[in-house]
N, C-alpha and C. Protein backbone atom coordinates (compact mmCIF):
# COMPACT_ATOMS: atom_id res chain seq x y z
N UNK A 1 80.56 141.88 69.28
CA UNK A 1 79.62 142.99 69.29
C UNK A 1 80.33 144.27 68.86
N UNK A 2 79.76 144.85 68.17
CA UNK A 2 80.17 146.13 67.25
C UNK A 2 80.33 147.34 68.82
N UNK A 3 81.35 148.10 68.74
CA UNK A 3 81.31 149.16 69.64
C UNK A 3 81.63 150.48 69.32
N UNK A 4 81.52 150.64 68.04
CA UNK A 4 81.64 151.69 67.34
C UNK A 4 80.63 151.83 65.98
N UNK A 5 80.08 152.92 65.68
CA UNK A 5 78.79 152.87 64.41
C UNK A 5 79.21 154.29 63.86
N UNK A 6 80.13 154.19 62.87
CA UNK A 6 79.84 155.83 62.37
C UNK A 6 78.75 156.48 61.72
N UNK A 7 78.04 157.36 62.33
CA UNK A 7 76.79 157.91 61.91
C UNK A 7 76.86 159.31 61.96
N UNK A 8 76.90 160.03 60.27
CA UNK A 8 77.24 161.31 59.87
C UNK A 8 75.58 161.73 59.96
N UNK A 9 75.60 162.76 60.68
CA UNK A 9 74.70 163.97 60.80
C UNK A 9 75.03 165.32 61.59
N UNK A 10 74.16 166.08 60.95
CA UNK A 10 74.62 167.49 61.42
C UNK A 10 73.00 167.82 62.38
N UNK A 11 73.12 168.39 63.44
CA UNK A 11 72.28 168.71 64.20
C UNK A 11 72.48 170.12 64.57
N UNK A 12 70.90 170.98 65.21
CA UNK A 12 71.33 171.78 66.07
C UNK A 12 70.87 171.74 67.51
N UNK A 13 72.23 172.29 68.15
CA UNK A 13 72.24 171.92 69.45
C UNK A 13 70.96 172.65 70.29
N UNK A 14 70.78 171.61 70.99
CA UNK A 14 69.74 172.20 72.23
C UNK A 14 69.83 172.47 73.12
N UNK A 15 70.90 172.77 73.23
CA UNK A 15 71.42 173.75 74.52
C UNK A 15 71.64 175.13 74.23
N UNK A 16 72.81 175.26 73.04
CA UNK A 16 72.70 176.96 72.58
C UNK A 16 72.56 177.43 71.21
N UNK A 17 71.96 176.55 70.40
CA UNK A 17 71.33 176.22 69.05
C UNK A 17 72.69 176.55 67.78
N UNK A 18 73.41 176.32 68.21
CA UNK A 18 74.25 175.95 67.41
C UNK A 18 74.16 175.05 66.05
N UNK A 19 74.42 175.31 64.64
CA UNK A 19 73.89 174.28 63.69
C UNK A 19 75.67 173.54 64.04
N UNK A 20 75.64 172.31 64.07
CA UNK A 20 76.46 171.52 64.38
C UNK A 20 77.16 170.15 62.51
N UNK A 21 77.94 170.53 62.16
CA UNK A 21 78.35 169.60 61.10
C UNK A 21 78.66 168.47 61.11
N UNK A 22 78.24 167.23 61.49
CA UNK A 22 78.55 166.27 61.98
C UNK A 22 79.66 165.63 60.60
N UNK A 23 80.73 165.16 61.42
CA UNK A 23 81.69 164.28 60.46
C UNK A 23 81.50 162.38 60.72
N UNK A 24 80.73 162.29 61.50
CA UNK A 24 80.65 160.51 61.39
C UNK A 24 81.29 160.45 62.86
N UNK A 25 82.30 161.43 63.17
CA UNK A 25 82.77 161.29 64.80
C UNK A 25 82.35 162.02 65.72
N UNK A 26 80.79 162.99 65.47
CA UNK A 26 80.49 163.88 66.31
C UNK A 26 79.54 163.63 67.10
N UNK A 27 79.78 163.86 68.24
CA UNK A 27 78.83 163.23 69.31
C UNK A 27 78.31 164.63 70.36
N UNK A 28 79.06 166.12 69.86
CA UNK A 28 78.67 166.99 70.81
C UNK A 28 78.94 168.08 70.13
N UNK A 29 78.23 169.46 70.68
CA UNK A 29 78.30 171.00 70.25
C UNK A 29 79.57 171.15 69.61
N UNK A 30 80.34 171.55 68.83
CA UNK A 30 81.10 172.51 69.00
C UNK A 30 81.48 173.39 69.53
N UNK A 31 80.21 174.49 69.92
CA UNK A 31 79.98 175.58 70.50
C UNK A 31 80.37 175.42 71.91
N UNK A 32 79.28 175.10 72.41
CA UNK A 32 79.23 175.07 73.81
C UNK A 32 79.70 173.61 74.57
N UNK A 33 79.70 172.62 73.89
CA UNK A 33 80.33 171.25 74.31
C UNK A 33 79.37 170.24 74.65
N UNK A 34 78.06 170.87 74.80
CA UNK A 34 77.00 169.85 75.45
C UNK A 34 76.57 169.01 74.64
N UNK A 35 75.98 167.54 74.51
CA UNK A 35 75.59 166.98 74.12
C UNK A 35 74.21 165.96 74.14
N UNK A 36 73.59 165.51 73.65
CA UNK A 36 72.30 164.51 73.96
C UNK A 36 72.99 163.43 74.25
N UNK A 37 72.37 162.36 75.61
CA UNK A 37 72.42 161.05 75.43
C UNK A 37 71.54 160.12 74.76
N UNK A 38 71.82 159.55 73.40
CA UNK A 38 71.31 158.96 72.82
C UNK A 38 72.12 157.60 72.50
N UNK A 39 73.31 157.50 72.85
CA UNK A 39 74.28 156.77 72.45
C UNK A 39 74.35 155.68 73.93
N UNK A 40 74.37 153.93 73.40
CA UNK A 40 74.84 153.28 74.66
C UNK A 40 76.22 153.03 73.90
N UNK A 41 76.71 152.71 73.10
CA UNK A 41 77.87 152.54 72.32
C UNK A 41 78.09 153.58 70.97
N UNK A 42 79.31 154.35 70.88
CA UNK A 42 79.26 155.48 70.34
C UNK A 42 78.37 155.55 68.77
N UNK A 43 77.84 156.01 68.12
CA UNK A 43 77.08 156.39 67.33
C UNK A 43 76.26 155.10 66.74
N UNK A 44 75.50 154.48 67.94
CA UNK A 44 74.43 153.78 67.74
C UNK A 44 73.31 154.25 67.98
N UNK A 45 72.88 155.38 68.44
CA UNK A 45 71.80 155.97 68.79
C UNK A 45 70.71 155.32 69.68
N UNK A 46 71.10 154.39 69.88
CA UNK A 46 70.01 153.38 70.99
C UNK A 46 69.62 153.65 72.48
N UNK A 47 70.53 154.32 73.02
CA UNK A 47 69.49 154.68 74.28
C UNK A 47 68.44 155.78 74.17
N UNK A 48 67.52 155.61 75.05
CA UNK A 48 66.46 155.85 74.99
C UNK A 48 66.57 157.08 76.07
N UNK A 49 67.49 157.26 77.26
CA UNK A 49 67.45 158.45 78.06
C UNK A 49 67.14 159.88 77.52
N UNK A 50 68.28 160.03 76.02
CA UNK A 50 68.20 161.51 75.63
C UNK A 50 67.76 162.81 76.56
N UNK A 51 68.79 162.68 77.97
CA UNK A 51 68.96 163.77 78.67
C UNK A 51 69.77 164.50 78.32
N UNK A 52 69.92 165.64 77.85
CA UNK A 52 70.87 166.73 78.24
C UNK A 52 72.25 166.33 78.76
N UNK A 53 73.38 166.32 77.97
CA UNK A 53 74.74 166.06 78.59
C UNK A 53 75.62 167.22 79.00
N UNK A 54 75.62 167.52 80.17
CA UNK A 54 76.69 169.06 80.38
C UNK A 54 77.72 168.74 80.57
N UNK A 55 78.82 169.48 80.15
CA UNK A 55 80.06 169.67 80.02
C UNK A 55 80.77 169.90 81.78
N UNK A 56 81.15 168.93 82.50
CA UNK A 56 81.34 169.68 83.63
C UNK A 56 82.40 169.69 84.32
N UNK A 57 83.61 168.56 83.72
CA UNK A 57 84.65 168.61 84.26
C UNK A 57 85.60 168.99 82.56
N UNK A 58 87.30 169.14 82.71
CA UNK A 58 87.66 169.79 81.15
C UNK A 58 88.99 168.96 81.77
N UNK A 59 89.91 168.66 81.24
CA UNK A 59 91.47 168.34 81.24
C UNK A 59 92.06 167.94 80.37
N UNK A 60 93.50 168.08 80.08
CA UNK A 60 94.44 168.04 79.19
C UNK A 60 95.57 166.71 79.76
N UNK A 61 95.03 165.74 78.74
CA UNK A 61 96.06 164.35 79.39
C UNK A 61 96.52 163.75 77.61
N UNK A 62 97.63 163.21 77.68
CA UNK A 62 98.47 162.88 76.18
C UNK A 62 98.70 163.91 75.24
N UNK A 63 98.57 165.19 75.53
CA UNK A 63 97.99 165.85 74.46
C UNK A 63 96.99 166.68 74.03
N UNK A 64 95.77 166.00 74.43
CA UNK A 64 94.26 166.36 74.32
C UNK A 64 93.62 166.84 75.13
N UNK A 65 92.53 167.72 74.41
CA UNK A 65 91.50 168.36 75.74
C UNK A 65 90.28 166.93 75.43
N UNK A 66 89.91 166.52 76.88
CA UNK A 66 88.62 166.18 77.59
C UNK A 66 87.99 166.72 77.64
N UNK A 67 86.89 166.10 77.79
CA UNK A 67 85.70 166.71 78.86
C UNK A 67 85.03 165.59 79.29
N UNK A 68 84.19 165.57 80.72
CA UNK A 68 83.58 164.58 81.41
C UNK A 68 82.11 165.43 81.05
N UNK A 69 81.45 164.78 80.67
CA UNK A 69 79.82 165.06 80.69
C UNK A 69 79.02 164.25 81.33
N UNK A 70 78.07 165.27 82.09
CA UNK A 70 77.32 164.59 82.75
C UNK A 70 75.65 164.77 82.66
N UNK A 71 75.04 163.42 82.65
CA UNK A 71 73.40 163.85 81.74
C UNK A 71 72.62 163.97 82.92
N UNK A 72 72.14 165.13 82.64
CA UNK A 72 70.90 165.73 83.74
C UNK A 72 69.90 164.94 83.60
N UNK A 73 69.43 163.93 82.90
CA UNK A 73 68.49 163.07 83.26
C UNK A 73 68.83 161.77 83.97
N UNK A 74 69.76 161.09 84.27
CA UNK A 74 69.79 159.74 84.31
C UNK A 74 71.55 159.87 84.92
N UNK A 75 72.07 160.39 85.06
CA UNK A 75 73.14 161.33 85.68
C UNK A 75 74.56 160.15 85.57
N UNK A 76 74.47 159.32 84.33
CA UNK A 76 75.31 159.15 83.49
C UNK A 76 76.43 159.99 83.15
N UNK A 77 78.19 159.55 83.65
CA UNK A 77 79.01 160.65 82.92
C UNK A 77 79.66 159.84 82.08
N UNK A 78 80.18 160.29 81.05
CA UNK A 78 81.08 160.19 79.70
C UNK A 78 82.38 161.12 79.41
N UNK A 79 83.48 160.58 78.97
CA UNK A 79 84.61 161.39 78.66
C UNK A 79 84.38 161.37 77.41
N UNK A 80 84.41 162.76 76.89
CA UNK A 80 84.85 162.46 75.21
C UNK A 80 86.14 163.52 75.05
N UNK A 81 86.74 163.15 73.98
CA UNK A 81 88.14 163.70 73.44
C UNK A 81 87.42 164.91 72.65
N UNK A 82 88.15 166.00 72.69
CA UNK A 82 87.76 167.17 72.09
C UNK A 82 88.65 167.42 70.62
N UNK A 83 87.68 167.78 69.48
CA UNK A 83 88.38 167.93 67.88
C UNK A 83 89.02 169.44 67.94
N UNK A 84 89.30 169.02 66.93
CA UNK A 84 90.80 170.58 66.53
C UNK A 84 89.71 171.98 66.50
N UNK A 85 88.25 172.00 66.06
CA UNK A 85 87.71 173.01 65.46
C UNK A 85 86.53 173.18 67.13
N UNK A 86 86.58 172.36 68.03
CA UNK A 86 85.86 173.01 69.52
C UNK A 86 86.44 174.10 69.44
N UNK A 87 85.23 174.43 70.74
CA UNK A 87 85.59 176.20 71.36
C UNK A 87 86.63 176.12 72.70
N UNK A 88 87.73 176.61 72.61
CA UNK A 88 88.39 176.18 73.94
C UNK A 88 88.08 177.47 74.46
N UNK A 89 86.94 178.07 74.71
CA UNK A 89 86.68 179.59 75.34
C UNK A 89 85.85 178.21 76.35
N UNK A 90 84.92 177.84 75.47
CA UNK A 90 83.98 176.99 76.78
C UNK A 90 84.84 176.18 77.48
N UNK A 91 86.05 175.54 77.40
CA UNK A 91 86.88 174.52 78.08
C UNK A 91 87.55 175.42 79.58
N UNK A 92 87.79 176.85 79.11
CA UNK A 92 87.62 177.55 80.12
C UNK A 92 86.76 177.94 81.17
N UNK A 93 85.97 177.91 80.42
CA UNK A 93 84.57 178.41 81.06
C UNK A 93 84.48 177.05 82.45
N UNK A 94 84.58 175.85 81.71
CA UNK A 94 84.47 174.80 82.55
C UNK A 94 85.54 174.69 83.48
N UNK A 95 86.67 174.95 82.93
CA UNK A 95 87.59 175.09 83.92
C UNK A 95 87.24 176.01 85.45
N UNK A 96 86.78 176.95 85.20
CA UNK A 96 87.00 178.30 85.84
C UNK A 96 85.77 178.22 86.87
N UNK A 97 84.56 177.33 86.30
CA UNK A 97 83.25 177.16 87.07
C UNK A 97 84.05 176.11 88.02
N UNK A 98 84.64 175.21 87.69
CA UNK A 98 84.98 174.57 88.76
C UNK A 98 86.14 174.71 89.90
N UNK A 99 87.02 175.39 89.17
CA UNK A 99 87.94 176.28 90.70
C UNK A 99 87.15 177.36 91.35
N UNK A 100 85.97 177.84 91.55
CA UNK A 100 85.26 178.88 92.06
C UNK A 100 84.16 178.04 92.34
C-alpha cells in the first residue's frame, strides 16, 4: 500500500488567508502553520474530516523544527517537519502560548 502521494497545489489558507505555493510536499500554511485534515496518508486527500488543524505544540529534535497539530474537528494530532521558507515568528508564538 502506497503511503506517500505527491500532490502539487497551491491553496489559500483558511485560517489567515494566506495564498500558499504548494511544492508536491505541502501539507500546511506557511504563514501561520495551520492546516486542513484531508489527508489519511500524506497527500492522498481521502479523509473526509477536513477539520481545521492548529498548530499547538513546536520543537526542535535532529535539527528540525516540528510541530504537533491538532484538528478541532475530530481531535486527531499529527507531527509535521517544518520547510526552510515557514514563519518561525509563529513557532514562537506556539512556543510562548504554551509556557504561559
Amino acid at each position: 500500500m502506497k503511503k506517500f502521494t505527491r500532490t502539487i497545489e497551491d491553496f489559500e489558507c483558511e485560517n489567515c488567508g494566506h495564498q500558499v505555493k504548494g511544492s508536491g510536499y505541502t501539507n500546511h500554511c506557511s504563514e501561520c502553520l495551520w492546516s486542513k485534515h484531508v489527508d489519511i496518508n500524506p497527500g492522498d486527500r481521502q479523509n473526509t474530516c477536513e477539520g481545521m488543524m492548529e498548530p499547538a505544540e513546536a520543537f526542535f529534535q535532529n535539527g528540525h523544527w516540528f510541530v504537533i497539530q491538532k484538528c478541532h474537528k475530530c481531535g486527531e494530532q499529527k507531527k509535521i517537519k517544518l520547510k526552510e521558507n515557514d514563519n518561525l515568528k509563529a513557532v514562537e508564538e506556539i512556543i510562548s502560548k504554551k509556557i504561559h
